[in-house]
Structures are given as C-alpha cells and as structure tokens.
N, C-alpha and C. Protein backbone atom coordinates (compact mmCIF):
# COMPACT_ATOMS: atom_id res chain seq x y z
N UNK A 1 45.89 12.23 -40.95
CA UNK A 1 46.86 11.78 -41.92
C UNK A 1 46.26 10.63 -42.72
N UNK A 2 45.67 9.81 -41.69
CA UNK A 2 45.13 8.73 -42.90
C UNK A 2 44.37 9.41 -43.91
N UNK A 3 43.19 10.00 -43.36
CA UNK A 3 41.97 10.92 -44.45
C UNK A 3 42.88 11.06 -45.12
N UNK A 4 43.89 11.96 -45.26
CA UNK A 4 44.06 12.44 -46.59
C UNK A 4 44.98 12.25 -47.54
N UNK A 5 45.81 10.41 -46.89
CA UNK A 5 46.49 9.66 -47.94
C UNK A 5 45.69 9.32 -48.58
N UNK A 6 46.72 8.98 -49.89
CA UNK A 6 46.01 8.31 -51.12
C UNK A 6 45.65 6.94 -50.89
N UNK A 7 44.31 5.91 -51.63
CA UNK A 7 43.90 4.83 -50.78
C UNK A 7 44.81 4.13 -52.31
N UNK A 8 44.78 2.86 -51.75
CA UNK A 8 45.66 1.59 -53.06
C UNK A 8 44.29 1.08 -53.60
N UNK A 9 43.93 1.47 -54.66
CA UNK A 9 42.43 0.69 -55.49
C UNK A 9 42.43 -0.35 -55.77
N UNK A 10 41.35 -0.71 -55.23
CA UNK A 10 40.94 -2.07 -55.26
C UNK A 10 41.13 -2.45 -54.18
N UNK A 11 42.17 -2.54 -53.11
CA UNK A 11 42.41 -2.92 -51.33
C UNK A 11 41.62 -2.30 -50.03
N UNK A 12 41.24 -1.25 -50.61
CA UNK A 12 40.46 -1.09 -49.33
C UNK A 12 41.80 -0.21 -48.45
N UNK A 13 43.23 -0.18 -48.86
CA UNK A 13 43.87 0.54 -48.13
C UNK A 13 44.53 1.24 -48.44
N UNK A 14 45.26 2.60 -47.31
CA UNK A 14 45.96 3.49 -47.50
C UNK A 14 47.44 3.62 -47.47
N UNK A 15 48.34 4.21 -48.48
CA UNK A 15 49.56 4.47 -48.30
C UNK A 15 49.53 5.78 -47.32
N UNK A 16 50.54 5.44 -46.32
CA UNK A 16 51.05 6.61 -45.23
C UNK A 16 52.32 6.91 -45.47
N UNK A 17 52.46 8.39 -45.59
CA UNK A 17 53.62 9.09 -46.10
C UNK A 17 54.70 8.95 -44.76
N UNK A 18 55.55 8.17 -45.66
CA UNK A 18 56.58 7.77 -44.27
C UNK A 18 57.34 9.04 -42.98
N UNK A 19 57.61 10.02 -44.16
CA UNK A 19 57.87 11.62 -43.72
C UNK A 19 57.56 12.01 -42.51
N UNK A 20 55.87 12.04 -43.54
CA UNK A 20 54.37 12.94 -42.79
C UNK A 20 54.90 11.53 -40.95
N UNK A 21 54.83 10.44 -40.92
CA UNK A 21 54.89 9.44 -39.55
C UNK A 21 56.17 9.87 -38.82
N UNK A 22 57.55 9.80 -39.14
CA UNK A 22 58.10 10.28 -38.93
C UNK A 22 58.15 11.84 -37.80
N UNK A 23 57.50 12.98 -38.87
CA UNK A 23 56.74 14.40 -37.95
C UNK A 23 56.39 14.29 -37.14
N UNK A 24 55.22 13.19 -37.66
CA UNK A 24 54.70 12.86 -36.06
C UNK A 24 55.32 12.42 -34.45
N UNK A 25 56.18 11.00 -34.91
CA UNK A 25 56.75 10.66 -34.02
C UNK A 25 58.03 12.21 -33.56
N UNK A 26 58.55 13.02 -34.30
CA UNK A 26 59.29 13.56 -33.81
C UNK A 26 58.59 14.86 -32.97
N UNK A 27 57.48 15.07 -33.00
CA UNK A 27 56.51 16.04 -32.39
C UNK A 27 56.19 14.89 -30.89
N UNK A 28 56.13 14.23 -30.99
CA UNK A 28 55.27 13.13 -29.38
C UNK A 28 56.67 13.60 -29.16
N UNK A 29 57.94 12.90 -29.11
CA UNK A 29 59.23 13.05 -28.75
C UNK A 29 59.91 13.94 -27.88
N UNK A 30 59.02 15.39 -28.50
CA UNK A 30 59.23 16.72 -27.95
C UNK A 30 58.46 17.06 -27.08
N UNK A 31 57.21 16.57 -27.53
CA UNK A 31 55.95 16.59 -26.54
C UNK A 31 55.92 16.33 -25.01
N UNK A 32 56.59 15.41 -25.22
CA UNK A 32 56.05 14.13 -24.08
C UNK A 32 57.60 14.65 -23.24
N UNK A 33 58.50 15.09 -22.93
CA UNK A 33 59.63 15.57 -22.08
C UNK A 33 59.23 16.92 -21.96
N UNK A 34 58.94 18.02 -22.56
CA UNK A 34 58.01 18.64 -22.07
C UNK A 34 56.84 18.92 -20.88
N UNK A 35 56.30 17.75 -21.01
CA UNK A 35 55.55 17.67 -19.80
C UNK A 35 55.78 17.05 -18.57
N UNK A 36 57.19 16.69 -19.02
CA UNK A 36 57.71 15.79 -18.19
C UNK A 36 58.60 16.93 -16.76
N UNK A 37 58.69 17.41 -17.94
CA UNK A 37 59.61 18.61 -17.49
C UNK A 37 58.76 19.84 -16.81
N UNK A 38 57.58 19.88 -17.44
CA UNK A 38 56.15 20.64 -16.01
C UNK A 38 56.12 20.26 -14.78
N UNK A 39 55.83 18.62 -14.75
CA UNK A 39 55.74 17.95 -13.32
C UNK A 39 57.06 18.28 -12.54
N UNK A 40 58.38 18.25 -13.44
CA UNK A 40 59.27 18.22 -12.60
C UNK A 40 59.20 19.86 -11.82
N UNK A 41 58.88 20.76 -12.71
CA UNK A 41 59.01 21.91 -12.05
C UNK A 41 57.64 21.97 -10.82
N UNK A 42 57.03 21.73 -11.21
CA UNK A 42 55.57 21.83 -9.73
C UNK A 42 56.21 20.91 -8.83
N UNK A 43 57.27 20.10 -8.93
CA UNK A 43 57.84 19.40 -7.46
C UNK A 43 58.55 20.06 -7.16
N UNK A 44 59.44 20.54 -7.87
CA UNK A 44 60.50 21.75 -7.20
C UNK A 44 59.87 22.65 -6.26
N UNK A 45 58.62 23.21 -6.89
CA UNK A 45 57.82 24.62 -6.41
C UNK A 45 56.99 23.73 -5.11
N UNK A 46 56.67 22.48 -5.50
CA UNK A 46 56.43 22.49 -3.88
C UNK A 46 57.46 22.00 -3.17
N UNK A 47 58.63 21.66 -3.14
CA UNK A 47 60.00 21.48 -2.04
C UNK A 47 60.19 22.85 -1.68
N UNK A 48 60.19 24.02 -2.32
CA UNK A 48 60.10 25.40 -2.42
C UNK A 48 59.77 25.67 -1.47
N UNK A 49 58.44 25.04 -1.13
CA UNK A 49 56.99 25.55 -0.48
C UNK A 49 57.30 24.82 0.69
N UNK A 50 57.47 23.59 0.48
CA UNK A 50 57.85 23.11 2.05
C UNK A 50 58.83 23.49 2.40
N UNK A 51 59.90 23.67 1.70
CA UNK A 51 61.13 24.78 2.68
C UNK A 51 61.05 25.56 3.51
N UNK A 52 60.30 26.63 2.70
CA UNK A 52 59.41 28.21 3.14
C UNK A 52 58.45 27.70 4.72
N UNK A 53 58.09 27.02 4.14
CA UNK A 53 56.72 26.70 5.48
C UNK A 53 58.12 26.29 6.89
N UNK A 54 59.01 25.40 6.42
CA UNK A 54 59.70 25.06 7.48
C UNK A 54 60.48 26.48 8.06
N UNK A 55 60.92 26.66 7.10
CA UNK A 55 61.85 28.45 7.50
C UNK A 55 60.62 29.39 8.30
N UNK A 56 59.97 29.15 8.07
CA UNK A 56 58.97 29.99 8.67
C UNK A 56 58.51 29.76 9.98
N UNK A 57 58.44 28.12 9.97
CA UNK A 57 58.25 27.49 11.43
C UNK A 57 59.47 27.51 12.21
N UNK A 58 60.62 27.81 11.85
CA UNK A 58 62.18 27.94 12.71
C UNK A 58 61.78 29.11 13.10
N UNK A 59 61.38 30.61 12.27
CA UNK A 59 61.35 31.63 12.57
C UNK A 59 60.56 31.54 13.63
N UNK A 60 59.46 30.95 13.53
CA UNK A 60 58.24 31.44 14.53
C UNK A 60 58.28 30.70 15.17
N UNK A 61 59.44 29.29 15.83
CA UNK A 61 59.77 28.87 17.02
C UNK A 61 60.78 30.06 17.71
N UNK A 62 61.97 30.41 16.57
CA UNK A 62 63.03 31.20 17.34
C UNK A 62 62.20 32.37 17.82
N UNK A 63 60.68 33.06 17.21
CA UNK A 63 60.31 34.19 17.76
C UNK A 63 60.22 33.97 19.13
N UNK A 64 59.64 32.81 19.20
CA UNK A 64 58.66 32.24 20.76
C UNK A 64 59.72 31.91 21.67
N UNK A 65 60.85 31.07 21.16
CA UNK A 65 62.17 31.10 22.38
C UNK A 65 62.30 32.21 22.68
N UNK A 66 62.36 33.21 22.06
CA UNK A 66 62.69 34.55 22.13
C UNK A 66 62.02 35.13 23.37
N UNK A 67 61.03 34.98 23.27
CA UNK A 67 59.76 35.96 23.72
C UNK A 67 59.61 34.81 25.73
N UNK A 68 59.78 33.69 25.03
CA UNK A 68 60.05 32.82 26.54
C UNK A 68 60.99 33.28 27.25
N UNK A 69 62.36 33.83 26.78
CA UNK A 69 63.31 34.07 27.32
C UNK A 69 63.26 35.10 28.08
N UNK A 70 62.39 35.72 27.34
CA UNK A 70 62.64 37.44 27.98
C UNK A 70 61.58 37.50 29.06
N UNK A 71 60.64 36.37 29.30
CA UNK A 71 59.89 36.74 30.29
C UNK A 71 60.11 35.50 31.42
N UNK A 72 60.92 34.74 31.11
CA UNK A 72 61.72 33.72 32.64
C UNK A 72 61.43 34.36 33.50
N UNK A 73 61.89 35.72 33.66
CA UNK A 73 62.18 36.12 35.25
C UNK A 73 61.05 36.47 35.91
N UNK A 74 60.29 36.87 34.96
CA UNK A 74 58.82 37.06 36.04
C UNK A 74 57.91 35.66 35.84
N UNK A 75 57.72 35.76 37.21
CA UNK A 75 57.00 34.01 37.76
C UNK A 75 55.58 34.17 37.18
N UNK A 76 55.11 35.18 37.30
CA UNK A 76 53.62 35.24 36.72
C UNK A 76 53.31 35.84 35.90
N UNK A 77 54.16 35.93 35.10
CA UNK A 77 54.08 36.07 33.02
C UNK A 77 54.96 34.59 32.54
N UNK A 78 55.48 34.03 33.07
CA UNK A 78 55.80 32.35 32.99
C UNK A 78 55.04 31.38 32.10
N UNK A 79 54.12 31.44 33.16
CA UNK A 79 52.84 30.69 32.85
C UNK A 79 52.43 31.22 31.32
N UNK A 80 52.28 31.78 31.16
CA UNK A 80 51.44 32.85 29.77
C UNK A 80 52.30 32.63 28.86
N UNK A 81 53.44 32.95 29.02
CA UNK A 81 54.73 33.04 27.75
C UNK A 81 55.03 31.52 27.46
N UNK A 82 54.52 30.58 28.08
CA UNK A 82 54.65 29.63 27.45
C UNK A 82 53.49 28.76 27.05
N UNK A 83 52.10 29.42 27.95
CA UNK A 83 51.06 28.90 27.03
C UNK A 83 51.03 29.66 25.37
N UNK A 84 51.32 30.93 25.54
CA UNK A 84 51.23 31.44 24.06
C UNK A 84 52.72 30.88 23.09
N UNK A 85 53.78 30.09 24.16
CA UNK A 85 54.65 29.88 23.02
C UNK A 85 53.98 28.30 22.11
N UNK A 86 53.31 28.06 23.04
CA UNK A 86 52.79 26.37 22.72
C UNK A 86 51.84 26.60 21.41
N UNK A 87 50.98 27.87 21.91
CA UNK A 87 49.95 28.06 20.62
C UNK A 87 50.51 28.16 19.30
N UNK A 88 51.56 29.23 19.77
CA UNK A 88 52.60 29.59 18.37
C UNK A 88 53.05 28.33 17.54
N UNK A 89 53.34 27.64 18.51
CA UNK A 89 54.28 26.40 17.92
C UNK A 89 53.35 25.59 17.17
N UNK A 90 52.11 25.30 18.12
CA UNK A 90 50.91 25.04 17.32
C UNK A 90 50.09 25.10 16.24
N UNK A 91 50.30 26.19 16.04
CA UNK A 91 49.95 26.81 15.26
C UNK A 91 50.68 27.37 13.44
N UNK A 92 52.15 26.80 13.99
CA UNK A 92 53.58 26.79 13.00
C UNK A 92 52.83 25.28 12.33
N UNK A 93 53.19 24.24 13.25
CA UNK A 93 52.89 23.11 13.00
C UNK A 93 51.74 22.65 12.13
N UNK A 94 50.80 23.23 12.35
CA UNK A 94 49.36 23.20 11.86
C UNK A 94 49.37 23.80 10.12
N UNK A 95 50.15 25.01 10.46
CA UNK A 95 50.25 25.50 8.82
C UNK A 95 51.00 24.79 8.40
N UNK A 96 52.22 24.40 8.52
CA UNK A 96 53.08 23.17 7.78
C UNK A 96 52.73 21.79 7.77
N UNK A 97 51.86 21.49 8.23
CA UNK A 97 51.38 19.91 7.69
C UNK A 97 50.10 20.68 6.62
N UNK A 98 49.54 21.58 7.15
CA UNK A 98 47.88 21.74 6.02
C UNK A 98 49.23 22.33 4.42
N UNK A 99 49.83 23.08 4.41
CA UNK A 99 50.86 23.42 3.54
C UNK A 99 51.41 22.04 2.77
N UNK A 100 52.11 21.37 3.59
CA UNK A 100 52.67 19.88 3.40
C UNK A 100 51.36 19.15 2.73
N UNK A 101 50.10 19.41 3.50
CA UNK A 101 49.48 17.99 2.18
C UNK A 101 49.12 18.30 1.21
N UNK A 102 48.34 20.04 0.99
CA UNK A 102 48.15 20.30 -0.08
C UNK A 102 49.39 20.61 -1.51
N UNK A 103 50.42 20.60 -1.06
CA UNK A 103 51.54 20.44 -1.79
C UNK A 103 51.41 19.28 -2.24
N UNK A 104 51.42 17.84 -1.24
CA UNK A 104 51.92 17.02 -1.73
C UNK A 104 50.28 16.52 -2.69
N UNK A 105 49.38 17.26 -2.33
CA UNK A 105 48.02 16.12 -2.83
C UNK A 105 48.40 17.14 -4.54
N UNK A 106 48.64 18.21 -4.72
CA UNK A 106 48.85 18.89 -5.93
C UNK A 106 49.73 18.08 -6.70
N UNK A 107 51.12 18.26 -6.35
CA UNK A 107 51.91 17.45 -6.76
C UNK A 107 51.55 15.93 -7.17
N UNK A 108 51.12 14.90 -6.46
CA UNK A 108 50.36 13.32 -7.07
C UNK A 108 49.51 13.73 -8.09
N UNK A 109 48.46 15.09 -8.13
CA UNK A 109 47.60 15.02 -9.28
C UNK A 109 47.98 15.87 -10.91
N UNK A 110 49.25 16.72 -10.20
CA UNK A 110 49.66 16.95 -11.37
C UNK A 110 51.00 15.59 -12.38
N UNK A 111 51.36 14.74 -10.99
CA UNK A 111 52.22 13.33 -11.66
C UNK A 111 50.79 12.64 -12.18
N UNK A 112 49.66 12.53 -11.86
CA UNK A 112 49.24 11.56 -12.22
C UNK A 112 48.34 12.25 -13.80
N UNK A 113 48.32 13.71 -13.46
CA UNK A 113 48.25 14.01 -14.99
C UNK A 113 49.15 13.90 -16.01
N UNK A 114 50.60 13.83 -15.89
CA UNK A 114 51.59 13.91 -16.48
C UNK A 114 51.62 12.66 -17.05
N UNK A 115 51.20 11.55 -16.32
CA UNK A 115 51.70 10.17 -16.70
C UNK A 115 49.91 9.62 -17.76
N UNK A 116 49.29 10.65 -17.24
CA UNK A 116 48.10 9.87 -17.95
C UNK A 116 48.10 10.71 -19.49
N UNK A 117 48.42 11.72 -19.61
CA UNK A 117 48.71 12.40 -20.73
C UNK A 117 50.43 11.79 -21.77
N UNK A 118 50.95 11.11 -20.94
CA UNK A 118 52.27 10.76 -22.04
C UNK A 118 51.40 9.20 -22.32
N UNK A 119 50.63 8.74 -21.16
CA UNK A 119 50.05 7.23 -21.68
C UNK A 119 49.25 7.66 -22.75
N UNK A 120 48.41 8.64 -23.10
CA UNK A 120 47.14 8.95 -23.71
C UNK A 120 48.13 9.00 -25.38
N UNK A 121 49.14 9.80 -24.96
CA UNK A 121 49.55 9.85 -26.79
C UNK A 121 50.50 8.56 -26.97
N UNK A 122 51.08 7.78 -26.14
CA UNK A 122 51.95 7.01 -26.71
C UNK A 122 50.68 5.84 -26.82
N UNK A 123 49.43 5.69 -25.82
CA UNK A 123 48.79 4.70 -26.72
C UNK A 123 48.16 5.30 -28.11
N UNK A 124 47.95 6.56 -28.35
CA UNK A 124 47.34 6.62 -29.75
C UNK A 124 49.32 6.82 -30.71
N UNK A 125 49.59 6.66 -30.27
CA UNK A 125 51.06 6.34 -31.49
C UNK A 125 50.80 4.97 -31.49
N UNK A 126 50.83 4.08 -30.41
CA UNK A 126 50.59 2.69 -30.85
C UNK A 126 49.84 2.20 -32.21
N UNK A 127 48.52 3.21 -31.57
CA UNK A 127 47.23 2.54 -32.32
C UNK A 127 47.54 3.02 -33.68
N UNK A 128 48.41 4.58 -33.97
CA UNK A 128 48.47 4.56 -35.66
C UNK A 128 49.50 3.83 -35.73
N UNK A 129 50.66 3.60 -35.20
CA UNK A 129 51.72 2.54 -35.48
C UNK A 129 51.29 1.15 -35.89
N UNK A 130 50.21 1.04 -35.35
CA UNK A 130 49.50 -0.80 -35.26
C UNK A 130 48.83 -0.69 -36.71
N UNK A 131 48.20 0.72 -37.14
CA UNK A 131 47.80 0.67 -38.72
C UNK A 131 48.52 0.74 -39.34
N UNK A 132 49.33 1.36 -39.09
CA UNK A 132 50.52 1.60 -41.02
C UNK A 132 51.35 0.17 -40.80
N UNK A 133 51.40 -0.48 -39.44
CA UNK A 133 51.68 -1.53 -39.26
C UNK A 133 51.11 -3.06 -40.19
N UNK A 134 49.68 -2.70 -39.94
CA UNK A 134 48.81 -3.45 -40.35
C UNK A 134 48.83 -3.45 -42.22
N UNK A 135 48.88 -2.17 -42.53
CA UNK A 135 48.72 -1.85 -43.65
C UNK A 135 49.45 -2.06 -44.82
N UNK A 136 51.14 -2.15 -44.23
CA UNK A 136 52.21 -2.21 -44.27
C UNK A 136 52.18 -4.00 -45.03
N UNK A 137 51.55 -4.52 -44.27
CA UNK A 137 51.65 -6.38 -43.96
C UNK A 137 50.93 -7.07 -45.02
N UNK A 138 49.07 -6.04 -44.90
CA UNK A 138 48.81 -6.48 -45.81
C UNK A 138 48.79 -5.93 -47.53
N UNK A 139 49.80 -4.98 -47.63
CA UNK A 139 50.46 -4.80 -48.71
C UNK A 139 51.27 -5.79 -49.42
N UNK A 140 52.42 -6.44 -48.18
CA UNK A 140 53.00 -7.32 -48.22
C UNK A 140 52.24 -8.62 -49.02
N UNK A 141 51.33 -8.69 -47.99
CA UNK A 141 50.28 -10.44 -48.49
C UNK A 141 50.18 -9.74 -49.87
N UNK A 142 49.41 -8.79 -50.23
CA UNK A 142 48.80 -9.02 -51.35
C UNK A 142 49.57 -8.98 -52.58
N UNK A 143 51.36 -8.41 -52.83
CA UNK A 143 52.35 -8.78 -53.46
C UNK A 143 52.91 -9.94 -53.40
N UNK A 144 52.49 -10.29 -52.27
CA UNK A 144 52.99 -12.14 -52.00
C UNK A 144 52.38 -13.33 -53.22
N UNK A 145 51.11 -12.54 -53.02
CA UNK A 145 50.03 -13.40 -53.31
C UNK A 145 49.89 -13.34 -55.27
N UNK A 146 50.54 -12.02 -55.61
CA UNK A 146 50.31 -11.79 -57.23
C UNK A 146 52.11 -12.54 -57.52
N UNK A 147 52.43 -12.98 -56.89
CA UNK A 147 54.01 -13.53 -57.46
C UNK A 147 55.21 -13.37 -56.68
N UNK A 148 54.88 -13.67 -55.71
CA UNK A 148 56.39 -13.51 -54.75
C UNK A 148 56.64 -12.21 -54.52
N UNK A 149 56.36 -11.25 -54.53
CA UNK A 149 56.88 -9.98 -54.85
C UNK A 149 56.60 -9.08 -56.04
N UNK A 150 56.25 -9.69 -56.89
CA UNK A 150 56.50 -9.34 -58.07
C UNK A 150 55.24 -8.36 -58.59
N UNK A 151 54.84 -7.89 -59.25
CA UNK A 151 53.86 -6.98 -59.76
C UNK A 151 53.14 -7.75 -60.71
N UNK A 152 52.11 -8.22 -60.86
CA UNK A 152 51.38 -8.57 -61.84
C UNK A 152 50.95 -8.27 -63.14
N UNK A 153 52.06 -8.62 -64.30
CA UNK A 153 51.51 -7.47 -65.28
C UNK A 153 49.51 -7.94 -66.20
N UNK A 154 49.20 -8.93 -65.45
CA UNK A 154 48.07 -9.45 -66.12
C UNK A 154 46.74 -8.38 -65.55
C-alpha cells in the first residue's frame, strides 16, 4: 500500500488511502478470530481424544473385571487372570498417558502457533499504524510550519 500511494513532493512522504487502512484493519479483524477459532477446535479434538482414550480404558478395565470374575473359582487360573488383568490395566494406562501427552504437547504448539501468528500481524499493524502515524504528524509539522495550518500561497 505504501508503494503505490501517491508521495507529497518535495517531503519525502506518502499519503495513505484512509479506505485502502481501514480494509486492512477490517481483514486482521477477521483474520485473527479465525485462528483463534482453529486452536479452539484442536482443543476440543484433543478433550475428544482424551475422552475416547479414557472410555476405552473403562472398557478395557470392565473387560478385565470381567474376565477376573469369571475365573475366581478356579484357584489355579487365579493367579493368571489377574496377572493378565494387571497387564491389561497396564497397558490401558500406558496408552492414555502416551495419548494424554501427545495431545497435550500438540495442543501447546498449536496455542503457541496461534498466539505467535495473531502477535506477528498485530505487530506489523503496529508498525504500518506507527507510519501513517508518523506521516500523518509530520504532515501536520509541515502545515504548522507554512502558517498555522494554513497553505502557503507563496
């Protein structure tokens, strides 16, 4: 946008089409909740995921109560039905924490993309805000400076 405003001759600076800034800011606006609104969904999808992993670990405890139950009565399948219920359980456990971190390590790197991408454009809105800012001012000075305001007809 700057390139291809018109420059003020003789200053060294550019008029910015208030409009054309405007677009802009109303495009970041849209932008930036948008992505806001990505992260929120990859947390959902992993609460999803840790749900699932837990439902799965109820299932595959209730399989193993199950399977304990039915072999109580014999003394020497005992032993067995509950070393294999321990593995099971073990083994529930094991997939729901490795499930649980890689959820949660996804989730921090997709927040910490989210937040480094709304920082990345709201500091470059700053930085053109800080020029038409700048530009803005010393427009100002240099009408200051030909008469209060006034236009110089000399």
């Amino acid at each position: 946008m700057l390139n291809t405003s018109s420059r003020v001759p003789a200053t060294g600076r550019t008029m910015v089409d208030s409009k054309k800034v405007q677009e802009l800011l109303d495009q970041l606006r849209l932008s930036v909740p948008q992505d806001v609104k990505a992260a929120q969904e990859i947390i959902q999808k992993k609460d999803a995921i840790v749900n699932q992993a837990q439902l799965e670990a109820r299932r595959i405890r209730g399989t193993v109560e199950e399977e304990f139950n039915a072999r109580v009565e014999q003394s020497e399948v005992l032993n067995a039905a509950r070393h294999r219920a321990d593995e099971l359980v073990e083994d529930a456990k094991r997939k729901v924490n490795r499930l649980l971190s890689q959820t949660a390590a996804e989730s921090q790197a997709t927040q910490k993309d989210s937040d480094a991408y709304a920082h990345a454009a709201l500091s470059g809105l700053e930085r053109q805000l800080t020029t038409v800012l700048s530009t803005v001012r010393k427009g100002m000075e240099t009408l200051d400076h030909n008469g209060n305001g006034r236009i110089n007809s000399n």
